[in-house]
Protein backbone atom coordinates (compact mmCIF):
# COMPACT_ATOMS: atom_id res chain seq x y z
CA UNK A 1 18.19 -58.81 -62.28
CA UNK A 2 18.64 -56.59 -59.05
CA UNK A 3 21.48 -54.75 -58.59
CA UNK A 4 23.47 -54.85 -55.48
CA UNK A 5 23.29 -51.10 -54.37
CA UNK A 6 19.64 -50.43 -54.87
CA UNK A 7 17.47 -48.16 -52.35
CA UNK A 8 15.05 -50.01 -50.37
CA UNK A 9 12.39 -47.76 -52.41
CA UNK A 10 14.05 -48.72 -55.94
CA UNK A 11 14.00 -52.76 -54.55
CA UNK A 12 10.84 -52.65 -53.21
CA UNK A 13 9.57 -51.46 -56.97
CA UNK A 14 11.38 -54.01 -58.38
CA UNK A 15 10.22 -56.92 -56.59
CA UNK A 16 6.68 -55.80 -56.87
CA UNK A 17 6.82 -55.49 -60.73
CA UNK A 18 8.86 -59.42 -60.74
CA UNK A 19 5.68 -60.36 -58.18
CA UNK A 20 3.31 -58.83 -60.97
CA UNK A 21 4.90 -60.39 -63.85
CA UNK A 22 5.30 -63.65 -62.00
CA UNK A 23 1.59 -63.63 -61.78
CA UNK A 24 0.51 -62.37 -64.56
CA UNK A 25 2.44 -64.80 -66.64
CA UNK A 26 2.04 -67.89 -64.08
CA UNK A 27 -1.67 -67.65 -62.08
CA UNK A 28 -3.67 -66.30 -65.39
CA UNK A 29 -2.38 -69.13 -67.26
CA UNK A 30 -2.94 -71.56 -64.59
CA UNK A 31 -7.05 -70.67 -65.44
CA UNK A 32 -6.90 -71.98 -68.18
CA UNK A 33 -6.54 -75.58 -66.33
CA UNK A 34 -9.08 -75.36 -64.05
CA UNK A 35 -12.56 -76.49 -65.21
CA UNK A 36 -15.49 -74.77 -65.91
CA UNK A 37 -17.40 -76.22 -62.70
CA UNK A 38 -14.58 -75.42 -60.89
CA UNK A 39 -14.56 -71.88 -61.92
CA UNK A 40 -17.72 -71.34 -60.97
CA UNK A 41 -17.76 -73.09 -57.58
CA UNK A 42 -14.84 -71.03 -55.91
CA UNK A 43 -14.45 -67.42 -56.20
CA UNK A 44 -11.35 -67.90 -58.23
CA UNK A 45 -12.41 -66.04 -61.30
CA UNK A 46 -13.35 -63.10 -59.17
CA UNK A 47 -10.41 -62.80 -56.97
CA UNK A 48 -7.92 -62.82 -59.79
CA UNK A 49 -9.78 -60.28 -61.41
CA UNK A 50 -10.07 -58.16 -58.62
CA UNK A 51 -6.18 -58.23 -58.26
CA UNK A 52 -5.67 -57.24 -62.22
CA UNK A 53 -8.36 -54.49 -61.95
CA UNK A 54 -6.03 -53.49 -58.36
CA UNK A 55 -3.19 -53.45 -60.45
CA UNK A 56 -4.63 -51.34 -63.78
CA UNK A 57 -4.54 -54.48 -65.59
CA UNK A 58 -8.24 -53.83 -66.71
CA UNK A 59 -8.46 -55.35 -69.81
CA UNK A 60 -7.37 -58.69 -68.44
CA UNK A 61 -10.22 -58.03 -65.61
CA UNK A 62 -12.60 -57.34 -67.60
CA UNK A 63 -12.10 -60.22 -69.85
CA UNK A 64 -12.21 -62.61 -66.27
CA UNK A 65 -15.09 -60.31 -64.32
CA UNK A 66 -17.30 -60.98 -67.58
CA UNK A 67 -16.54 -64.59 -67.46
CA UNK A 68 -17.86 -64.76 -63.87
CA UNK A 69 -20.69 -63.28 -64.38
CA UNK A 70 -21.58 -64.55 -67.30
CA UNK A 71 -20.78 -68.17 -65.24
CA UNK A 72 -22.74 -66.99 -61.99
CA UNK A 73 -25.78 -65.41 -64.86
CA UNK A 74 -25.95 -68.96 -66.51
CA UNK A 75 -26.15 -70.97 -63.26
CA UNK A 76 -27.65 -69.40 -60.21
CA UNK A 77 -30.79 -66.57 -59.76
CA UNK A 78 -30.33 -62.80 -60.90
CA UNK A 79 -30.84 -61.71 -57.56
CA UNK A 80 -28.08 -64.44 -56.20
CA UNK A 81 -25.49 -62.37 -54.15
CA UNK A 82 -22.69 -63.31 -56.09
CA UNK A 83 -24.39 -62.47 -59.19
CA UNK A 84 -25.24 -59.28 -57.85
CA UNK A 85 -21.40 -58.97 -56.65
CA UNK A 86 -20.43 -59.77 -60.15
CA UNK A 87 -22.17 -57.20 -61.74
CA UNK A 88 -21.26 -54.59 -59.52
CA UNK A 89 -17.76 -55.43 -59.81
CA UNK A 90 -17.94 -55.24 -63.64
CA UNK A 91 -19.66 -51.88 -63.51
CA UNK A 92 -16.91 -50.66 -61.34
CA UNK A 93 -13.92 -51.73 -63.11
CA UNK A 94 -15.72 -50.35 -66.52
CA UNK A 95 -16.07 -46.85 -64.25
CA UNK A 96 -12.48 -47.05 -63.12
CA UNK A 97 -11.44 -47.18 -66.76
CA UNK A 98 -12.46 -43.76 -66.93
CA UNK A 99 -13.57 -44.36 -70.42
CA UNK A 100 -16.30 -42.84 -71.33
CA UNK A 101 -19.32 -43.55 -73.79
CA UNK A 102 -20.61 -47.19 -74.22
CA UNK A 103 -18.37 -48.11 -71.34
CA UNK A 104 -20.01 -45.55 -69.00
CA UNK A 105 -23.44 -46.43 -70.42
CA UNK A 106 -22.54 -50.00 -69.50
CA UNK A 107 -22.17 -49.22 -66.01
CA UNK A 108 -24.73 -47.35 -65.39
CA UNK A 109 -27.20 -49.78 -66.92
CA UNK A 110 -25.83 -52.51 -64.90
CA UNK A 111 -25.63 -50.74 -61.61
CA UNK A 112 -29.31 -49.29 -62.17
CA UNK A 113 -30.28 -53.35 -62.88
CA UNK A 114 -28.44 -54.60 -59.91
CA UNK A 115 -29.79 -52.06 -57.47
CA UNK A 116 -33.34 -53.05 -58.74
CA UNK A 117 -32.50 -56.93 -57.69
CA UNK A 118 -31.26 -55.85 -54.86
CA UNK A 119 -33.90 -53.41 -53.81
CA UNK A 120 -36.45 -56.62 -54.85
CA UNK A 121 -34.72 -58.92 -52.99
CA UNK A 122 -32.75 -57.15 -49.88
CA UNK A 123 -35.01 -54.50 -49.27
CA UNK A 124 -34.55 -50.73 -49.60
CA UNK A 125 -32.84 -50.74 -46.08
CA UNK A 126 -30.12 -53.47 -46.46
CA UNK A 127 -26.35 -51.76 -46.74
CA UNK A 128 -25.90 -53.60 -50.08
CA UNK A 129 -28.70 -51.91 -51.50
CA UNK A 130 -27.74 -48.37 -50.18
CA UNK A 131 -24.18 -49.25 -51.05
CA UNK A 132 -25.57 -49.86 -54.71
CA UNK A 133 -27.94 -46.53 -54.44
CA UNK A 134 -24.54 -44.54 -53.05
CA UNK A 135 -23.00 -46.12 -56.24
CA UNK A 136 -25.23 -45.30 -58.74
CA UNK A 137 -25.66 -41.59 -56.86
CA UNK A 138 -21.76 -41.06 -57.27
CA UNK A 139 -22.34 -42.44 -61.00
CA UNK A 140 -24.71 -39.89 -61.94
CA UNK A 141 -23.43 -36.97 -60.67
CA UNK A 142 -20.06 -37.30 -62.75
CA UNK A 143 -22.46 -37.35 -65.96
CA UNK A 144 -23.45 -34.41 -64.72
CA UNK A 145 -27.23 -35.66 -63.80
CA UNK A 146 -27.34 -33.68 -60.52
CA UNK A 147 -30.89 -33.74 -59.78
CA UNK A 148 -30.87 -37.88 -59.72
CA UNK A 149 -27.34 -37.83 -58.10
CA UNK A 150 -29.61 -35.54 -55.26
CA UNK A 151 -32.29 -37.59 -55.14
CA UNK A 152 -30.06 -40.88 -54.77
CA UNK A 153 -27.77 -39.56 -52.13
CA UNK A 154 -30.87 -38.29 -50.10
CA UNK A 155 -31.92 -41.75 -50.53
CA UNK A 156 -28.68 -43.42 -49.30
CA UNK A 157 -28.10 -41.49 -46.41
């Protein structure tokens, strides 16, 4: 419960973490209702995910991000734009982690795979693709390859 003399900083915490809680324990369970097709016809999957991973719930959003794709893998083309969206989301939650190792490995290898697809099927020009190359750049360079993260950002820009 709220207490009555409360700063309007102190309640606005508060109702954020009841909104959170409210949602965590209420909307993720609700998924578990909706059907399969249904998951993978709206963007449900993704949006909720994207609002965990906002929120540093990233184990929960990784759990939901890998169910989309996996979804969006299983029924439409690799180079599908929400496939491609899927993927990049994934790698970016697993770089916002800021775990390093397999999970950084992870990312890398599926940024590197979606910029191919995207470079196949956009072009080299389209923003998604030098979004993606800006991406991986950004990647790189924090792993210390500075040469690529060069050649990348050259690229992008």
């Amino acid at each position: 419960m709220i207490e009555a003399n409360v700063s309007c900083k102190e309640l606005n915490r508060k109702v954020t973490q009841l909104i959170h809680a409210y949602f965590d324990d209420v909307v993720v369970g609700l998924l578990d209702q909706v059907s399969a097709e249904e998951r993978l016809s709206t963007p449900l999957l993704y949006n909720v995910a994207g609002h965990l991973q906002d929120h540093g719930e990233y184990e929960k959003a990784e759990g939901l991000y890998r169910e989309d794709l996996a979804q969006k893998r299983s029924a439409r083309v690799a180079t599908h734009k929400d496939t491609l969206s899927a993927v990049v989301s994934l790698a970016q939650l697993l770089l916002d982690t800021g775990r390093k190792g397999k999970e950084e490995q992870e990312a890398e290898a599926l940024l590197r795979g979606a910029l191919a697809a995207q470079r196949a099927s956009l072009g080299s020009l389209h923003k998604e693709t030098l979004r993606a190359i800006n991406n991986l750049a950004l990647l790189v360079r924090n792993a210390g390859k500075y040469d690529e993260a060069e050649m990348l950002a050259r690229e992008a820009a």
